[in-house]
C-alpha atoms as a PDB file:
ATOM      1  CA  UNK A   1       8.270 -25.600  -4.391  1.00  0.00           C
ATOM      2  CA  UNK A   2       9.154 -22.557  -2.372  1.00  0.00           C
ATOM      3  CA  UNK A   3      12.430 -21.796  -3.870  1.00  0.00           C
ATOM      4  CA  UNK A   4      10.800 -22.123  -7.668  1.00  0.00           C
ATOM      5  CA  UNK A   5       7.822 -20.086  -6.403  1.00  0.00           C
ATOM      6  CA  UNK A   6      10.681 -17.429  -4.736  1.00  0.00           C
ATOM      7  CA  UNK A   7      12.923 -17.836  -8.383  1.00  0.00           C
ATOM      8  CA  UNK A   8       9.799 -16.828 -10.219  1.00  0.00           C
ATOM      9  CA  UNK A   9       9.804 -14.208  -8.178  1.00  0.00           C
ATOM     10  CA  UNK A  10      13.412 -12.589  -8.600  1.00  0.00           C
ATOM     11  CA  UNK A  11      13.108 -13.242 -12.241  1.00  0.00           C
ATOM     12  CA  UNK A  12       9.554 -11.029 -12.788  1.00  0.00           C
ATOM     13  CA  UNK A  13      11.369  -8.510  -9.972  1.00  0.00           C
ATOM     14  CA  UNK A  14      14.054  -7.872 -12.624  1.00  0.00           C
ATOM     15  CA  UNK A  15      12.073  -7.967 -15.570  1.00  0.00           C
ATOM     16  CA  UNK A  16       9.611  -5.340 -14.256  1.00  0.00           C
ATOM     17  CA  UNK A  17      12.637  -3.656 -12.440  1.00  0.00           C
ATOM     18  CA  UNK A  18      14.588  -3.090 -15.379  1.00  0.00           C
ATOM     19  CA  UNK A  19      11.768  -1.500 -17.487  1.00  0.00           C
ATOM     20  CA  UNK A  20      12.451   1.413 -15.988  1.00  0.00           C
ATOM     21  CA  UNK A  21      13.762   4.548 -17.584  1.00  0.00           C
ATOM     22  CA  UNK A  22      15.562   7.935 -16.151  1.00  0.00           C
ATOM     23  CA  UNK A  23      12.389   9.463 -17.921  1.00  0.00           C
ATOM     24  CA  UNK A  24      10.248   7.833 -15.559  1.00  0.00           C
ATOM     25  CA  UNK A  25      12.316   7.675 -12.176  1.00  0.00           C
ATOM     26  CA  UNK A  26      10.895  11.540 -11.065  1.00  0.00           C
ATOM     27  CA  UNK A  27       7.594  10.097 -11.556  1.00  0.00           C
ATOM     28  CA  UNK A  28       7.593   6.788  -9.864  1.00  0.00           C
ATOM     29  CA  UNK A  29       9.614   8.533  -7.477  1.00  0.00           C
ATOM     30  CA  UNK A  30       6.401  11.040  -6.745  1.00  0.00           C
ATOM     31  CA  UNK A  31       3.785   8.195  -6.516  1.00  0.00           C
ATOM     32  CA  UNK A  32       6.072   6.518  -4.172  1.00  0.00           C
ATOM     33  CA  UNK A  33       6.642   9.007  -1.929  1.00  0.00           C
ATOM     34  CA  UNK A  34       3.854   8.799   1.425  1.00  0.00           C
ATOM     35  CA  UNK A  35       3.741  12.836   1.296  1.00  0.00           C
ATOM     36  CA  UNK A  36       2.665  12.850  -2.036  1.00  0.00           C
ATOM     37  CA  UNK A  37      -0.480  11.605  -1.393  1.00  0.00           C
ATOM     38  CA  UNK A  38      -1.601  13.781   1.700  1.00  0.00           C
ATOM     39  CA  UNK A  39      -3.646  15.680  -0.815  1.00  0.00           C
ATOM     40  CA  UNK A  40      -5.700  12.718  -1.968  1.00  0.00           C
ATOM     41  CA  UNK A  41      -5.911  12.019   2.158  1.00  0.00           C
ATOM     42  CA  UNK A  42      -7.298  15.413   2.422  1.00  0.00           C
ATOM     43  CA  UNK A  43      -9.673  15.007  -0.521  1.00  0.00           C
ATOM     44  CA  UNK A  44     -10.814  11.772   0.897  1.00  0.00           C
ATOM     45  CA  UNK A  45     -11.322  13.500   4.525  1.00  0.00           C
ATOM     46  CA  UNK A  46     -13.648  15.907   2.877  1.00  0.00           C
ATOM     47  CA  UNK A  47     -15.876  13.710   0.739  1.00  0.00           C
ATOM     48  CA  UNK A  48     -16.599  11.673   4.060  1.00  0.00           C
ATOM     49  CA  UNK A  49     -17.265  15.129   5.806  1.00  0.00           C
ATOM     50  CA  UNK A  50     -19.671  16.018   2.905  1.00  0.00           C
ATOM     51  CA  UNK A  51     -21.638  12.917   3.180  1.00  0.00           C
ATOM     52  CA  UNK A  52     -21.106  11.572   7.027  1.00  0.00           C
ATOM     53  CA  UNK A  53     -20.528  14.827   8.799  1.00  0.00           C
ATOM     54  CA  UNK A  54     -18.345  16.144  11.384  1.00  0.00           C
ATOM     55  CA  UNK A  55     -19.041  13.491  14.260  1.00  0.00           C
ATOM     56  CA  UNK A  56     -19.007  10.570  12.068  1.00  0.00           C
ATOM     57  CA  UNK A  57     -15.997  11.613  10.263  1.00  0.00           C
ATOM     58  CA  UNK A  58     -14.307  11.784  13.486  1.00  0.00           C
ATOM     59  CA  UNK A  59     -15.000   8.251  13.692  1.00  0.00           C
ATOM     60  CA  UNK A  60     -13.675   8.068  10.496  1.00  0.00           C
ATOM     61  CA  UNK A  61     -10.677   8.956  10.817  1.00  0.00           C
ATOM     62  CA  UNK A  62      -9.889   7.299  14.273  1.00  0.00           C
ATOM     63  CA  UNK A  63     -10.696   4.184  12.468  1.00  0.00           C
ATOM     64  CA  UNK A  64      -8.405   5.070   9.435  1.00  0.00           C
ATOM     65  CA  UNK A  65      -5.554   5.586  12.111  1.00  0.00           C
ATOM     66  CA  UNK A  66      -6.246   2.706  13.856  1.00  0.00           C
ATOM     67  CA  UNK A  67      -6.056   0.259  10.678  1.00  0.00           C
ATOM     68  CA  UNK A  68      -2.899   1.969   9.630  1.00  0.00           C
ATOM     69  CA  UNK A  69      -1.202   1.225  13.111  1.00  0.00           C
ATOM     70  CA  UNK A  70      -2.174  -2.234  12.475  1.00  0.00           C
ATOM     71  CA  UNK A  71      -1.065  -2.696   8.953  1.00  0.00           C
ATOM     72  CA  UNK A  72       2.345  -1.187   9.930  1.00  0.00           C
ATOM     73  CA  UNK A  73       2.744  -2.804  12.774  1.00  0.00           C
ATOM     74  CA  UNK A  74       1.563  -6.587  10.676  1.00  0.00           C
ATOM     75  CA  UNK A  75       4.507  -5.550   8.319  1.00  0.00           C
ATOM     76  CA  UNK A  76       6.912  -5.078  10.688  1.00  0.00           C
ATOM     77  CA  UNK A  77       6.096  -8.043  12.571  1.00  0.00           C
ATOM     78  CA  UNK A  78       6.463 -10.172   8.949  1.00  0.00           C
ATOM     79  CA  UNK A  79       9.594  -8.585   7.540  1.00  0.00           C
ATOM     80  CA  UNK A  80      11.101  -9.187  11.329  1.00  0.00           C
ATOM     81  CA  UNK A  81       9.667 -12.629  11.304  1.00  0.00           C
ATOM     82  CA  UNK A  82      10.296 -13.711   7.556  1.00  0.00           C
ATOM     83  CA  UNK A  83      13.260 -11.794   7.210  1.00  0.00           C
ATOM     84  CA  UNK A  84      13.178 -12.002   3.372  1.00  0.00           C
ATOM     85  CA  UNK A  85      15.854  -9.691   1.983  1.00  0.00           C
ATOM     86  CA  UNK A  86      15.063  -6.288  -0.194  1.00  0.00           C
ATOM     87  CA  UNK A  87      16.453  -7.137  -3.810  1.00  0.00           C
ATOM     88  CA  UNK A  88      19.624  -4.670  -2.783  1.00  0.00           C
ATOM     89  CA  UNK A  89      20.621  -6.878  -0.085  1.00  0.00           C
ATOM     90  CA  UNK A  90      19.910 -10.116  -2.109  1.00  0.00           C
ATOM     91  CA  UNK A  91      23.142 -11.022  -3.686  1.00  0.00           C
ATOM     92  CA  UNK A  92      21.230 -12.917  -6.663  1.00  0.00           C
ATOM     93  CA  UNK A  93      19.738  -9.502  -8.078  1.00  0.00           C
ATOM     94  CA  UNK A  94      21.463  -6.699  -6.530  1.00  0.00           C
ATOM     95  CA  UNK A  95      24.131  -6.440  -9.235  1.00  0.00           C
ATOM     96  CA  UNK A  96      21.264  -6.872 -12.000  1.00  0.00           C
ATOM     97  CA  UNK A  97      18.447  -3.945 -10.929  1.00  0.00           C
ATOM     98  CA  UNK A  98      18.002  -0.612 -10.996  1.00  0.00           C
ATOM     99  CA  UNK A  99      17.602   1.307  -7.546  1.00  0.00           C
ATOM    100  CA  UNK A 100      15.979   4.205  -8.473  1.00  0.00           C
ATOM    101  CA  UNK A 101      16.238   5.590  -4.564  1.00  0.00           C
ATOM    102  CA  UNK A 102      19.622   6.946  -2.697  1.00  0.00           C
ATOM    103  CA  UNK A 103      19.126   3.867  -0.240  1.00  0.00           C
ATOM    104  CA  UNK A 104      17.052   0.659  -0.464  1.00  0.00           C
ATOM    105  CA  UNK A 105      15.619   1.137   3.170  1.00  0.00           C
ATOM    106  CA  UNK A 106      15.758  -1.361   5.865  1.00  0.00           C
ATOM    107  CA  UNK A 107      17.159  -4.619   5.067  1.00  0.00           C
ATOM    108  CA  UNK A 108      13.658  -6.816   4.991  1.00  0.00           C
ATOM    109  CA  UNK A 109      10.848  -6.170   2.670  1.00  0.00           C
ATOM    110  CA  UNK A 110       8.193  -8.708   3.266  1.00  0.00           C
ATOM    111  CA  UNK A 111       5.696  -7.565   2.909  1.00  0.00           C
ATOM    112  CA  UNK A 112       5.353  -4.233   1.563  1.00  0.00           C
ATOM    113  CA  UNK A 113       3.756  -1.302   4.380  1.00  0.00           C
ATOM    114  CA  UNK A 114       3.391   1.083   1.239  1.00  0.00           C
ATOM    115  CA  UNK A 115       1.369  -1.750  -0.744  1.00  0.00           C
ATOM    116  CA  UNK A 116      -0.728  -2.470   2.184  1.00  0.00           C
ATOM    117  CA  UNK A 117      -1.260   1.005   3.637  1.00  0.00           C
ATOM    118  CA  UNK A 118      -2.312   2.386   0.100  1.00  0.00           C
ATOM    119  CA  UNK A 119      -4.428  -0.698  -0.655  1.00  0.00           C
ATOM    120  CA  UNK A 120      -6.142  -0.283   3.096  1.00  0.00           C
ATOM    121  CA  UNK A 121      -7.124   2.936   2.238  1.00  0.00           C
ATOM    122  CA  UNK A 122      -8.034   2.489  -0.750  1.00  0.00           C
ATOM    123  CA  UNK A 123     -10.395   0.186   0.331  1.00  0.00           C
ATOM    124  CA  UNK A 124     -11.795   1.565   3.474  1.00  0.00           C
ATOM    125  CA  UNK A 125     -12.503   5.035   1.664  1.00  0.00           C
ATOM    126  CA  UNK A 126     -13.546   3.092  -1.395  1.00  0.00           C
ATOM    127  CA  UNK A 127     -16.464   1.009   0.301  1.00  0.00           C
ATOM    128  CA  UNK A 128     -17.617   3.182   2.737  1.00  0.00           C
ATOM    129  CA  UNK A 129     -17.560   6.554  -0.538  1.00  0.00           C
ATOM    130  CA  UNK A 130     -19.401   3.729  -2.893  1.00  0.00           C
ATOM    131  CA  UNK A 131     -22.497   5.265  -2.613  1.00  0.00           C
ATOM    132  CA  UNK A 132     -22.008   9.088  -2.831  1.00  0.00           C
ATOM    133  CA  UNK A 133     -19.224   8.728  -5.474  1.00  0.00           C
ATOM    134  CA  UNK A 134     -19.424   6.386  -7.750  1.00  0.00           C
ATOM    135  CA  UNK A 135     -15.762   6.510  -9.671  1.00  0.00           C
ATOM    136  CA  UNK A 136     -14.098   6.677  -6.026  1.00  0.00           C
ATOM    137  CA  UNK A 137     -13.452   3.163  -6.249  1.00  0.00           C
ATOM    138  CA  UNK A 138     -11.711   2.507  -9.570  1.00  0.00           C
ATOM    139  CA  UNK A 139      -9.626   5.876  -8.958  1.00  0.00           C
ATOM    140  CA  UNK A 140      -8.135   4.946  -5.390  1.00  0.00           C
ATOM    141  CA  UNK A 141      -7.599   1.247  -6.603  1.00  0.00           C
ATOM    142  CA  UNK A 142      -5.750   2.538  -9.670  1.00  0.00           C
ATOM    143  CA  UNK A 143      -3.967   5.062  -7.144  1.00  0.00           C
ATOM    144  CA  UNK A 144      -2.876   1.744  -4.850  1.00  0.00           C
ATOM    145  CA  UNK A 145      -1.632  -0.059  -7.584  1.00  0.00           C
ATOM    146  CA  UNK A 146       0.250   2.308  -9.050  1.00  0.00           C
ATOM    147  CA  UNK A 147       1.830   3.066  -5.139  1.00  0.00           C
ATOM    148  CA  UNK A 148       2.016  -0.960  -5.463  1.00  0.00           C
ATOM    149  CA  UNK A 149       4.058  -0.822  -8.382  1.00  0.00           C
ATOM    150  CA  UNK A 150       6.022   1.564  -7.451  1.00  0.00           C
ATOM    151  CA  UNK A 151       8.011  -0.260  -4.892  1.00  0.00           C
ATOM    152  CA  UNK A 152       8.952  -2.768  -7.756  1.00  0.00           C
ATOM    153  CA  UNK A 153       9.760   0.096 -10.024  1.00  0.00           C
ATOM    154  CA  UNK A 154      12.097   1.693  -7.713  1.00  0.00           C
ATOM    155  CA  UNK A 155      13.709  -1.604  -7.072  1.00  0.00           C
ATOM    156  CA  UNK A 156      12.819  -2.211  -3.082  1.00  0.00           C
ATOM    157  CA  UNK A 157      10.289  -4.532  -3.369  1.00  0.00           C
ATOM    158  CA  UNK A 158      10.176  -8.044  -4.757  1.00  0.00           C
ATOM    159  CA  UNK A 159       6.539  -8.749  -6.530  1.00  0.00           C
ATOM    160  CA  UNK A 160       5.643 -10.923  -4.160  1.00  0.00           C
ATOM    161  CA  UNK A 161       5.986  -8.415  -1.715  1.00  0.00           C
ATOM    162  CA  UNK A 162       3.877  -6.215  -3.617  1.00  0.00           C
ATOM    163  CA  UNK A 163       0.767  -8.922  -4.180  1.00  0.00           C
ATOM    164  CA  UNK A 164       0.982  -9.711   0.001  1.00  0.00           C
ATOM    165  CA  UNK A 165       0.554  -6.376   0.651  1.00  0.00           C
ATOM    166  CA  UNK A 166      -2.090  -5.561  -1.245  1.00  0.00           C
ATOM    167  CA  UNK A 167      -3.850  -8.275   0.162  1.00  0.00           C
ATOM    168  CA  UNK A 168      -3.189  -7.467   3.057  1.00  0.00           C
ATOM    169  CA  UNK A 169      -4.164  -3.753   3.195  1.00  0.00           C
ATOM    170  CA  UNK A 170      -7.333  -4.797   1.235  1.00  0.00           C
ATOM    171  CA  UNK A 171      -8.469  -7.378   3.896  1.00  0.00           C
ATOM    172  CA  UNK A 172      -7.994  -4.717   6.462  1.00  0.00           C
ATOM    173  CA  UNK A 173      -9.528  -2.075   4.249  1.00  0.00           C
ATOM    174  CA  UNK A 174     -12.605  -4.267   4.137  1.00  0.00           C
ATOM    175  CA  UNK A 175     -12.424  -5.509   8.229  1.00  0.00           C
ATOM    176  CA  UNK A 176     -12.580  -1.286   9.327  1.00  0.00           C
ATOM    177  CA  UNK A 177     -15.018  -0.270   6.822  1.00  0.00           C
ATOM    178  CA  UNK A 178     -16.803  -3.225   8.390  1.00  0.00           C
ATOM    179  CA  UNK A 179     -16.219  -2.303  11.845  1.00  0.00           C
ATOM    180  CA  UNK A 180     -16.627   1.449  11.321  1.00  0.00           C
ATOM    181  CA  UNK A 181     -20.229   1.221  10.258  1.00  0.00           C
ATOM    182  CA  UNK A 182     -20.772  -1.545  13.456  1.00  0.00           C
ATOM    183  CA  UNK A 183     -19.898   1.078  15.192  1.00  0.00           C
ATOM    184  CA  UNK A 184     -22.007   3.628  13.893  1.00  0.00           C
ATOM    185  CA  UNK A 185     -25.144   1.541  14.246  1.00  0.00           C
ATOM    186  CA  UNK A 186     -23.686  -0.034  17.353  1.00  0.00           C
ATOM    187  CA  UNK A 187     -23.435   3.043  19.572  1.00  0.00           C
ATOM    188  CA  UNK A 188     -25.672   5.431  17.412  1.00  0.00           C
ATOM    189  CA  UNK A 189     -23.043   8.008  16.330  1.00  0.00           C
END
């Protein structure tokens, strides 16, 4: 069942792989890239400050830090642990995709950091914004996706890699929103 499940996988990587374009590579290659979205970190930073404040956006982002640390340090401890190969290093699909990147990265992808981190924020900001801004939710799940996506596009991640991530990041989106405001009623910040 695994090994169908893991085909399935390969086969979807390469169709979704090889729908790529040069037209599109500079693109995927921007939403990809973690520095590209430091402005949309900054934006986010100064929503919160506009509707939390200075102390409780401190909070903020200590508790944004914090889940990142986590989720990073989850991934690493599942592509260590799982040691599923990127589709460069797997000989069934190497010869067949597109990498889009100069190198494929380290040689285990599961599951993906950049799915998970983007998702986590994306969910942290997005429940804890919900009520001063009401499109902040569809916009930074749209923006995690497409960060989601873009591993597959660029040909380092298989799908499945993708899907755990975002699961991931959006279970530990919702767990620090969740422990964030416990803490602000907790200790009266």
């Amino acid at each position: 069942m695994l090994e169908e499940i893991l085909r399935y996988d390969k086969e979807l990587f390469l169709m979704l792989n090889t729908l790529g374009s040069s037209t599109w590579d500079g693109f995927w290659m921007f939403i990809t890239n973690k520095f590209s979205s430091i402005p949309l970190y900054a934006l986010l930073i100064y929503l919160a400050y506009k509707q939390f404040g200075l102390k409780k956006t401190g909070v903020l982002i200590v508790s944004a830090l914090l889940m990142i640390v986590v989720v990073n340090g989850l991934a690493d401890f599942f592509k260590y642990g799982v040691a599923r190969l990127r589709p460069c290093y797997d000989l069934e699909v190497n010869a067949l995709m597109r990498l889009v990147k100069d190198s494929c990265g380290g040689k285990f992808g599961y599951f993906s950091a950049h799915a998970a981190n983007s998702m986590a924020i994306a969910t942290f900001f997005s429940l804890l914004l919900r009520h001063g801004y009401k499109y902040a939710m569809p916009l930074l799940l749209l923006w995690a996706c497409l960060v989601a996506y873009s591993r597959i596009y660029i040909g380092v991640h298989f799908p499945l890699d993708v899907l755990t991530g975002i699961g991931v990041g959006a279970f530990f989106g919702w767990l620090f929103a969740r422990l964030y405001t416990f803490a602000l009623l907790r200790f009266s910040i």
